[in-house]
Protein backbone atom coordinates (compact mmCIF):
# COMPACT_ATOMS: atom_id res chain seq x y z
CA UNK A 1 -11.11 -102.08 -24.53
CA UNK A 2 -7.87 -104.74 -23.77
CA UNK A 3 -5.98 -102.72 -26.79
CA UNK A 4 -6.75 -99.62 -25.01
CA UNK A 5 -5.68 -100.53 -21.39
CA UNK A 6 -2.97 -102.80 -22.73
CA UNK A 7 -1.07 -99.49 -24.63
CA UNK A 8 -2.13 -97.48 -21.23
CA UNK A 9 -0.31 -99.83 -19.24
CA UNK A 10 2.73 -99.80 -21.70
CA UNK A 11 6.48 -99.72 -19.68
CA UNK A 12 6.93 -96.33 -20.99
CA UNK A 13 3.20 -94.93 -20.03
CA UNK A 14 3.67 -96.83 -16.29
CA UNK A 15 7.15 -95.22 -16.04
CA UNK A 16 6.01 -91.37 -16.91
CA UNK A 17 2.60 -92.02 -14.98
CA UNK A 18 4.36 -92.59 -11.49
CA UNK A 19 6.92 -89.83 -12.35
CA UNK A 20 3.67 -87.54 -12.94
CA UNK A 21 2.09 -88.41 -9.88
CA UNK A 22 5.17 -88.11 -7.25
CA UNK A 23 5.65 -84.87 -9.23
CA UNK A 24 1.98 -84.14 -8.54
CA UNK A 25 2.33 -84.91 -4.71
CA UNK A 26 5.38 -83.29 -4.09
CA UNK A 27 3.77 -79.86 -5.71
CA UNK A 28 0.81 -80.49 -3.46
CA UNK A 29 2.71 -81.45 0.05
CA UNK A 30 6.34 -79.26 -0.28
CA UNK A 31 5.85 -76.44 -2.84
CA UNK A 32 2.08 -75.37 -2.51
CA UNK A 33 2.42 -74.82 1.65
CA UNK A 34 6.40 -73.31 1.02
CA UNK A 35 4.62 -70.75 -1.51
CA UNK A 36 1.68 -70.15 1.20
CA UNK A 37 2.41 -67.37 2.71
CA UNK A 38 3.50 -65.38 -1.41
CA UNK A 39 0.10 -66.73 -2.69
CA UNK A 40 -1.99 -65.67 0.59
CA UNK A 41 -0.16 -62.00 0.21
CA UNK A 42 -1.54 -62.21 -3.45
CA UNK A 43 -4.73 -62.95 -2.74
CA UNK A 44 -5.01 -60.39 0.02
CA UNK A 45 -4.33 -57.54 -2.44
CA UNK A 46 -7.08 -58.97 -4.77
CA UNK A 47 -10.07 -56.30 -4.90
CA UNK A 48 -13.50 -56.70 -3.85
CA UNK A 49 -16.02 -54.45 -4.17
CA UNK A 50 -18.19 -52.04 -1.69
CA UNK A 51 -21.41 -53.30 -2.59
CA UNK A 52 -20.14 -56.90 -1.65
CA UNK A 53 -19.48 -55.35 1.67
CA UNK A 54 -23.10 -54.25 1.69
CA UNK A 55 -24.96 -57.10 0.49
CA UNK A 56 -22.66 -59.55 2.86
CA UNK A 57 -24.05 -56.68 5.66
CA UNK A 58 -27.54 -56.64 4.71
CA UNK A 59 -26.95 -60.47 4.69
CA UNK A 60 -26.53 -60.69 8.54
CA UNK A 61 -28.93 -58.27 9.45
CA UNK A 62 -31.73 -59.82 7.74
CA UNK A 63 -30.35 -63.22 9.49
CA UNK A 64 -31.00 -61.15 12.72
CA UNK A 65 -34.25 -60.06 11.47
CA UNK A 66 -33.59 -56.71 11.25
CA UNK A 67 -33.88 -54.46 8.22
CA UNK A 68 -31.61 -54.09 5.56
CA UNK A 69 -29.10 -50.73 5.29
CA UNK A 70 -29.93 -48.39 2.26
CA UNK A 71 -26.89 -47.24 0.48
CA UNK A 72 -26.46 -43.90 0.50
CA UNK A 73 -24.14 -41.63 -2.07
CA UNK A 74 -22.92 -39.77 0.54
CA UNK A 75 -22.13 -41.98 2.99
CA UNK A 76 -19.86 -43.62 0.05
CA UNK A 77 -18.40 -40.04 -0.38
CA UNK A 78 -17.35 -40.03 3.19
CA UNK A 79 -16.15 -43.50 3.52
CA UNK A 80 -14.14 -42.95 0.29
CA UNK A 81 -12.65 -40.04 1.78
CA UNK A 82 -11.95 -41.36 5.08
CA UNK A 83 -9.74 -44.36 2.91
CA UNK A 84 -8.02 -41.88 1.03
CA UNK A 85 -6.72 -39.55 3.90
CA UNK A 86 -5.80 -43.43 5.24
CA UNK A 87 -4.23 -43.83 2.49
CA UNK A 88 -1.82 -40.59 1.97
CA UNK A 89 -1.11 -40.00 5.95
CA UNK A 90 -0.50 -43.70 6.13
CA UNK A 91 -2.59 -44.63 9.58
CA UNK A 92 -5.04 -47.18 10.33
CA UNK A 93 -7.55 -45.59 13.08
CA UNK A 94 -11.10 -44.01 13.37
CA UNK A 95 -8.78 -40.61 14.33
CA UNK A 96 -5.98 -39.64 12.17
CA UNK A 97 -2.84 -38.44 13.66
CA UNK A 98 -4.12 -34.99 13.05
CA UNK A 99 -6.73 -35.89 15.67
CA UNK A 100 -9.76 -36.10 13.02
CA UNK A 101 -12.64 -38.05 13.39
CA UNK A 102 -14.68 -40.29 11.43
CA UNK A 103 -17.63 -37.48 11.79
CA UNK A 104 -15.66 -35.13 10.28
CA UNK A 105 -15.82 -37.20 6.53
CA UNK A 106 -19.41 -37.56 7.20
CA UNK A 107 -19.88 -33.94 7.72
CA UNK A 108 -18.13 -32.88 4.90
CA UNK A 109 -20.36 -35.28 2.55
CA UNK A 110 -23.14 -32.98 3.63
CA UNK A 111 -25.35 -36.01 5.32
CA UNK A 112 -26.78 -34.84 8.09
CA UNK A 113 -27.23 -37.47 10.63
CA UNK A 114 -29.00 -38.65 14.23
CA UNK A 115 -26.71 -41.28 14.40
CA UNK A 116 -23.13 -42.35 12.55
CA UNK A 117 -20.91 -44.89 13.01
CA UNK A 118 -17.97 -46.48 11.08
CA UNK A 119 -16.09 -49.78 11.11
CA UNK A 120 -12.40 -50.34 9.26
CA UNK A 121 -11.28 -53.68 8.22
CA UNK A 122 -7.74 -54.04 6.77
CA UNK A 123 -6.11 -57.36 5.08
CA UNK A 124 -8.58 -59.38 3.74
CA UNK A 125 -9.38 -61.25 1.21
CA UNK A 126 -13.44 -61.28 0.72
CA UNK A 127 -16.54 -59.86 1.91
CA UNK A 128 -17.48 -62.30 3.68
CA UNK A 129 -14.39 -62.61 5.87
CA UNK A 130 -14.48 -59.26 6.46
CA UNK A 131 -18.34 -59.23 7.72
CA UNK A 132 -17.26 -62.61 10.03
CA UNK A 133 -14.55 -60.86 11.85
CA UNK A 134 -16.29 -57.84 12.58
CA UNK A 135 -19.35 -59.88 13.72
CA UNK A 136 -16.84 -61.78 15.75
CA UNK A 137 -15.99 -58.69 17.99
CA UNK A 138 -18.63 -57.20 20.03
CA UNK A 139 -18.02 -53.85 19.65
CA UNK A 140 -18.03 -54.34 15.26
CA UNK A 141 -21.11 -56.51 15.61
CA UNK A 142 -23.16 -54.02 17.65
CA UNK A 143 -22.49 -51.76 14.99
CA UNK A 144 -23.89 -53.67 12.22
CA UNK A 145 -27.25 -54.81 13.77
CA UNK A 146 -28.17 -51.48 15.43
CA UNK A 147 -31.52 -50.64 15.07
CA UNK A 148 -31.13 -46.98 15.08
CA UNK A 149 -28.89 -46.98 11.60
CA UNK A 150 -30.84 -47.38 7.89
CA UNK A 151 -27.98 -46.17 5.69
CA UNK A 152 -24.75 -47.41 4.93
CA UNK A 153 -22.16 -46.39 2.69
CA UNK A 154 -18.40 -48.52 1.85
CA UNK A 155 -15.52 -47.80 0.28
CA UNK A 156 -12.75 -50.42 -0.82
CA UNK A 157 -9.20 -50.21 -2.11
CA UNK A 158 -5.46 -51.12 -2.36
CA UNK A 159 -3.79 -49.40 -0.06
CA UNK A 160 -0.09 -49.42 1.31
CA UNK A 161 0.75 -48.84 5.16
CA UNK A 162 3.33 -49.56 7.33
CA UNK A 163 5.06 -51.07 4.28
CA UNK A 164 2.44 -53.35 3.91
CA UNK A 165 0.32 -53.24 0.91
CA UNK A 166 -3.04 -54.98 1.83
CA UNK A 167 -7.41 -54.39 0.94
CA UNK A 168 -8.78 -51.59 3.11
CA UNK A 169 -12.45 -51.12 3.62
CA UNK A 170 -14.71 -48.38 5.26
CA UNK A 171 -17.81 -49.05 6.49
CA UNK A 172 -20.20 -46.28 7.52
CA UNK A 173 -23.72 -46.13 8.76
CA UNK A 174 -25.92 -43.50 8.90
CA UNK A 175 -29.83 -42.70 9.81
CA UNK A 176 -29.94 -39.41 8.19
CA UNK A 177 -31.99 -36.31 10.16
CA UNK A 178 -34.39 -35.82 6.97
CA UNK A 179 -35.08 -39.84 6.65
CA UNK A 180 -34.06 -39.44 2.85
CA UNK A 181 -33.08 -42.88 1.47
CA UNK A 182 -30.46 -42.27 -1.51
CA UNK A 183 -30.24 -44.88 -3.88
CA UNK A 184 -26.51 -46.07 -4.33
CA UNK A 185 -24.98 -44.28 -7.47
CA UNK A 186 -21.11 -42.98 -8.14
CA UNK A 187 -19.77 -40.61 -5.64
CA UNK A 188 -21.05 -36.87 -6.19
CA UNK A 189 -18.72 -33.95 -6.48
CA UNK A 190 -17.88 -32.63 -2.81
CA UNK A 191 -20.38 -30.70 -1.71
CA UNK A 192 -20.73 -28.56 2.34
CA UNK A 193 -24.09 -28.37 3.63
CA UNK A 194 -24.55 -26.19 6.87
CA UNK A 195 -26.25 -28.79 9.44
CA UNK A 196 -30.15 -28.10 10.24
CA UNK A 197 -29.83 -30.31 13.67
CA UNK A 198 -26.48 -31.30 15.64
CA UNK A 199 -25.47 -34.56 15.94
CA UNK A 200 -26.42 -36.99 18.65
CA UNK A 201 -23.86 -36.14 21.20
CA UNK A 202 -20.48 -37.96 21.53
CA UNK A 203 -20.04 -40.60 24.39
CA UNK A 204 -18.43 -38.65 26.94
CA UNK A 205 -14.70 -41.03 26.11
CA UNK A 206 -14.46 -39.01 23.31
CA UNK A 207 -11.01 -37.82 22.17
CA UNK A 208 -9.10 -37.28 19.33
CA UNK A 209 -5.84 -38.82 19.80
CA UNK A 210 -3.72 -40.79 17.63
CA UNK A 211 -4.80 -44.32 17.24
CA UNK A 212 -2.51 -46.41 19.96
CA UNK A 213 -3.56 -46.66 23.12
CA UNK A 214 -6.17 -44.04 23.21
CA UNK A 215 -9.99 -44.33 22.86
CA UNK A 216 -11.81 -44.10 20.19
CA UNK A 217 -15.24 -44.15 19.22
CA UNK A 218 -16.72 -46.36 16.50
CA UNK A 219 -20.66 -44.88 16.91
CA UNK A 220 -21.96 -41.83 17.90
CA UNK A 221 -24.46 -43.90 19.34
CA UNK A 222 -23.79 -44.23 23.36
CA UNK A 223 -24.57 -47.43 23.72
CA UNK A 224 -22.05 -48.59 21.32
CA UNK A 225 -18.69 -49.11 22.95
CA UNK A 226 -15.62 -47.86 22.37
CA UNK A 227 -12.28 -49.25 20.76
CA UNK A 228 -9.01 -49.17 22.22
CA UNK A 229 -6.82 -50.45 19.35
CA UNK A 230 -7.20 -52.72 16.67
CA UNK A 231 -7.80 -56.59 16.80
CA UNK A 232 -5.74 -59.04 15.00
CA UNK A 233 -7.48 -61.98 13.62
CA UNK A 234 -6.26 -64.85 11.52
CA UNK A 235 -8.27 -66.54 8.23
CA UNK A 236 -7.19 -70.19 7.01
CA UNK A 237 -7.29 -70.94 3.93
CA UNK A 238 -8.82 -73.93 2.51
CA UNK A 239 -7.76 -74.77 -0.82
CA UNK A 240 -4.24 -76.49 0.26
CA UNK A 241 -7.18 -79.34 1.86
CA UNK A 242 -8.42 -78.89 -1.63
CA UNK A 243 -5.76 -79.32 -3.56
CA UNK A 244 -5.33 -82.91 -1.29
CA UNK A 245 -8.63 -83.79 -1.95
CA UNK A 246 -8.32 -83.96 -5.37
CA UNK A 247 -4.98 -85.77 -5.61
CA UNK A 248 -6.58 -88.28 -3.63
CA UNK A 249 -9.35 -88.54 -6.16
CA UNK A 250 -7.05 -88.12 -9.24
CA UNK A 251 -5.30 -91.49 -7.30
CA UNK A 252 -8.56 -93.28 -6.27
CA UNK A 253 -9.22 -93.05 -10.19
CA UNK A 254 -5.91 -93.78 -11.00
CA UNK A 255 -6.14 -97.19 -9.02
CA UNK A 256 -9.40 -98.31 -10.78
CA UNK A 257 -7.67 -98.10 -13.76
CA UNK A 258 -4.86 -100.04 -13.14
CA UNK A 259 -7.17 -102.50 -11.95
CA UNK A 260 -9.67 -102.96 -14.81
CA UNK A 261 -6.22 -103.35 -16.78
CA UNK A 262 -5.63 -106.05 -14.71
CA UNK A 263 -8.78 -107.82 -14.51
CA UNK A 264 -9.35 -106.89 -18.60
CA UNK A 265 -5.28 -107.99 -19.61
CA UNK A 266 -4.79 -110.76 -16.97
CA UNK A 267 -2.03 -110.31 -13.97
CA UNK A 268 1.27 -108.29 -15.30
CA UNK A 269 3.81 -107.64 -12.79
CA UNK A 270 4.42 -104.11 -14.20
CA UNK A 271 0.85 -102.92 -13.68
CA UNK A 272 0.74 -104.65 -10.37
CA UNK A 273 4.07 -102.62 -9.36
CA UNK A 274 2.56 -99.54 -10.71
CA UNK A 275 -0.73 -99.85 -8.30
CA UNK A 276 0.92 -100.82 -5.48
CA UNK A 277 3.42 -97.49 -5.62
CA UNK A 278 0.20 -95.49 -6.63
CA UNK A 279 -1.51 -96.86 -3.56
CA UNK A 280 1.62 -96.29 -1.43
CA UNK A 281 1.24 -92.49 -2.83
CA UNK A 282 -2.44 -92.70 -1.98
CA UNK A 283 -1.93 -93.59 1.93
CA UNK A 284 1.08 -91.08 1.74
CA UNK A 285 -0.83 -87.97 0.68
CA UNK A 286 -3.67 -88.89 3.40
CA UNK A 287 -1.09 -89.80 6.39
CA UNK A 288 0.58 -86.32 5.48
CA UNK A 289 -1.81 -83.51 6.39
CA UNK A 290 -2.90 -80.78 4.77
CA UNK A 291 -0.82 -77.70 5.47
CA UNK A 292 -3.08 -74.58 6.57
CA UNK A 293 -2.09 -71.33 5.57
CA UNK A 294 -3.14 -68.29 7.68
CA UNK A 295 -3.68 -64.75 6.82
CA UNK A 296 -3.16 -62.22 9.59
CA UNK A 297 -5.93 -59.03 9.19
CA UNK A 298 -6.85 -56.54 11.60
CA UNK A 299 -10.27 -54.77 12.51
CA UNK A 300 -10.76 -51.58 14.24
């Protein structure tokens, strides 16, 4: 064990150790926060999928003790379509700028429905961020835990708008007129089914004007309100604080080290140096905070 911590605590090893670890702390303090904002943007356009959208969903509503959503294959058609007409005309909005509504994807899916409603989520970079925010705003959150919904159907994907290439998700719920529960399976080819019932009526704000400062409806469901334009919420992320933490471990080890050299090889003035500049990095890396990098994302 002395042979071993003696050639540890070699001039050489001491020198190249401290070299490592300012090198270390300067990656972790100065480049990691300076690259923030490139590696947030990265992580934004990762995918996730649809059915982590539902099962994140079903997640809160069974917290509520309510029941969970049943995916439905047409719902999925109409959400998909929804993102792609997002997608190619370039808007974020429950109307396009051609003045169509959500209904109108739901209708062409063939799913005839009592109720509908549809929430849109753009820029970020989980499931579970995406479920938070919309539970954070009132009019997103009375949407998930209605009662009078039992289907849901999500589509996810990379989409570019505004210049801005970022995750898009749309969320639909359903409680069809026939009380048919589809199990979740791929899309079906497009299909138009003449309706057997109409619709709940429309809350009398209904319009279909371009996404702004106009109205629009997220629910077919009257007691749902309405939406004005879309809300602008930030996510932290935590792993800068995690990168910190474990420098301060990889020190804190570090340290112990140097001192069962010492107490193992007797006092040297070289290893002595060497643990008082580590420890000097130590109280450096926790006097110098963590930087937090935010993600902007919008709901509507």
């Amino acid at each position: 064990m002395r042979k071993i911590f003696k050639k540890l605590t070699t001039h050489k090893n001491i020198k190249y150790l401290l070299i490592f670890n300012v090198f270390i702390l300067f990656i972790v303090k100065v480049s990691l926060p300076f690259a923030g904002s490139q590696i947030a943007a990265i992580i934004q356009m990762a995918p996730f999928s649809s059915r982590e959208i539902i099962e994140e969903t079903n997640r809160v509503r069974i917290n509520n003790n309510l029941a969970r959503l049943q995916p439905n294959s047409k719902l999925d058609l109409a959400a998909s379509e929804k993102l792609k007409d997002m997608a190619d005309k370039e808007y974020f909005a429950h109307n396009s700028p051609q003045g169509v509504s959500p209904w109108h994807w739901i209708d062409k899916s063939g799913y005839n429905y009592t109720y509908a409603g549809e929430n849109l989520a753009l820029g970020f970079f989980n499931a579970p961020s995406t479920v938070s925010a919309w539970m954070n705003s009132p009019t997103h959150r009375t949407n998930i835990i209605n009662t009078n919904y039992s289907e849901i159907g999500v589509a996810t994907g990379k989409v570019t708008i505004n210049g801005a290439t970022n995750i898009l998700v749309v969320q639909m719920f359903g409680q069809s007129n026939d009380q048919q529960i589809l199990a979740a399976t791929p899309a079906p080819a497009q299909t138009f089914v003449t309706k057997t019932e109409a619709p709940a009526p429309l809350p009398s704000n209904t319009n279909n004007n371009v996404a702004g400062l106009e109205t629009q409806n997220v629910s077919t469901d009257a007691g749902i309100p309405s939406v004005i334009a879309p809300s602008e919420t930030t996510q932290s992320l935590n792993w800068p604080f995690k990168a910190d933490l474990v420098y301060q471990i990889y020190i804190a080890i570090t340290l112990l080290v140097l001192a069962l050299a010492i107490i193992t090889n007797g006092l040297s003035g070289r290893v002595i140096l060497a643990a008082a500049l580590n420890l000097l990095l130590f109280f450096i890396s926790v006097l110098i905070p963590a930087s937090t990098i935010n993600i902007s994302s919008v709901i509507f």
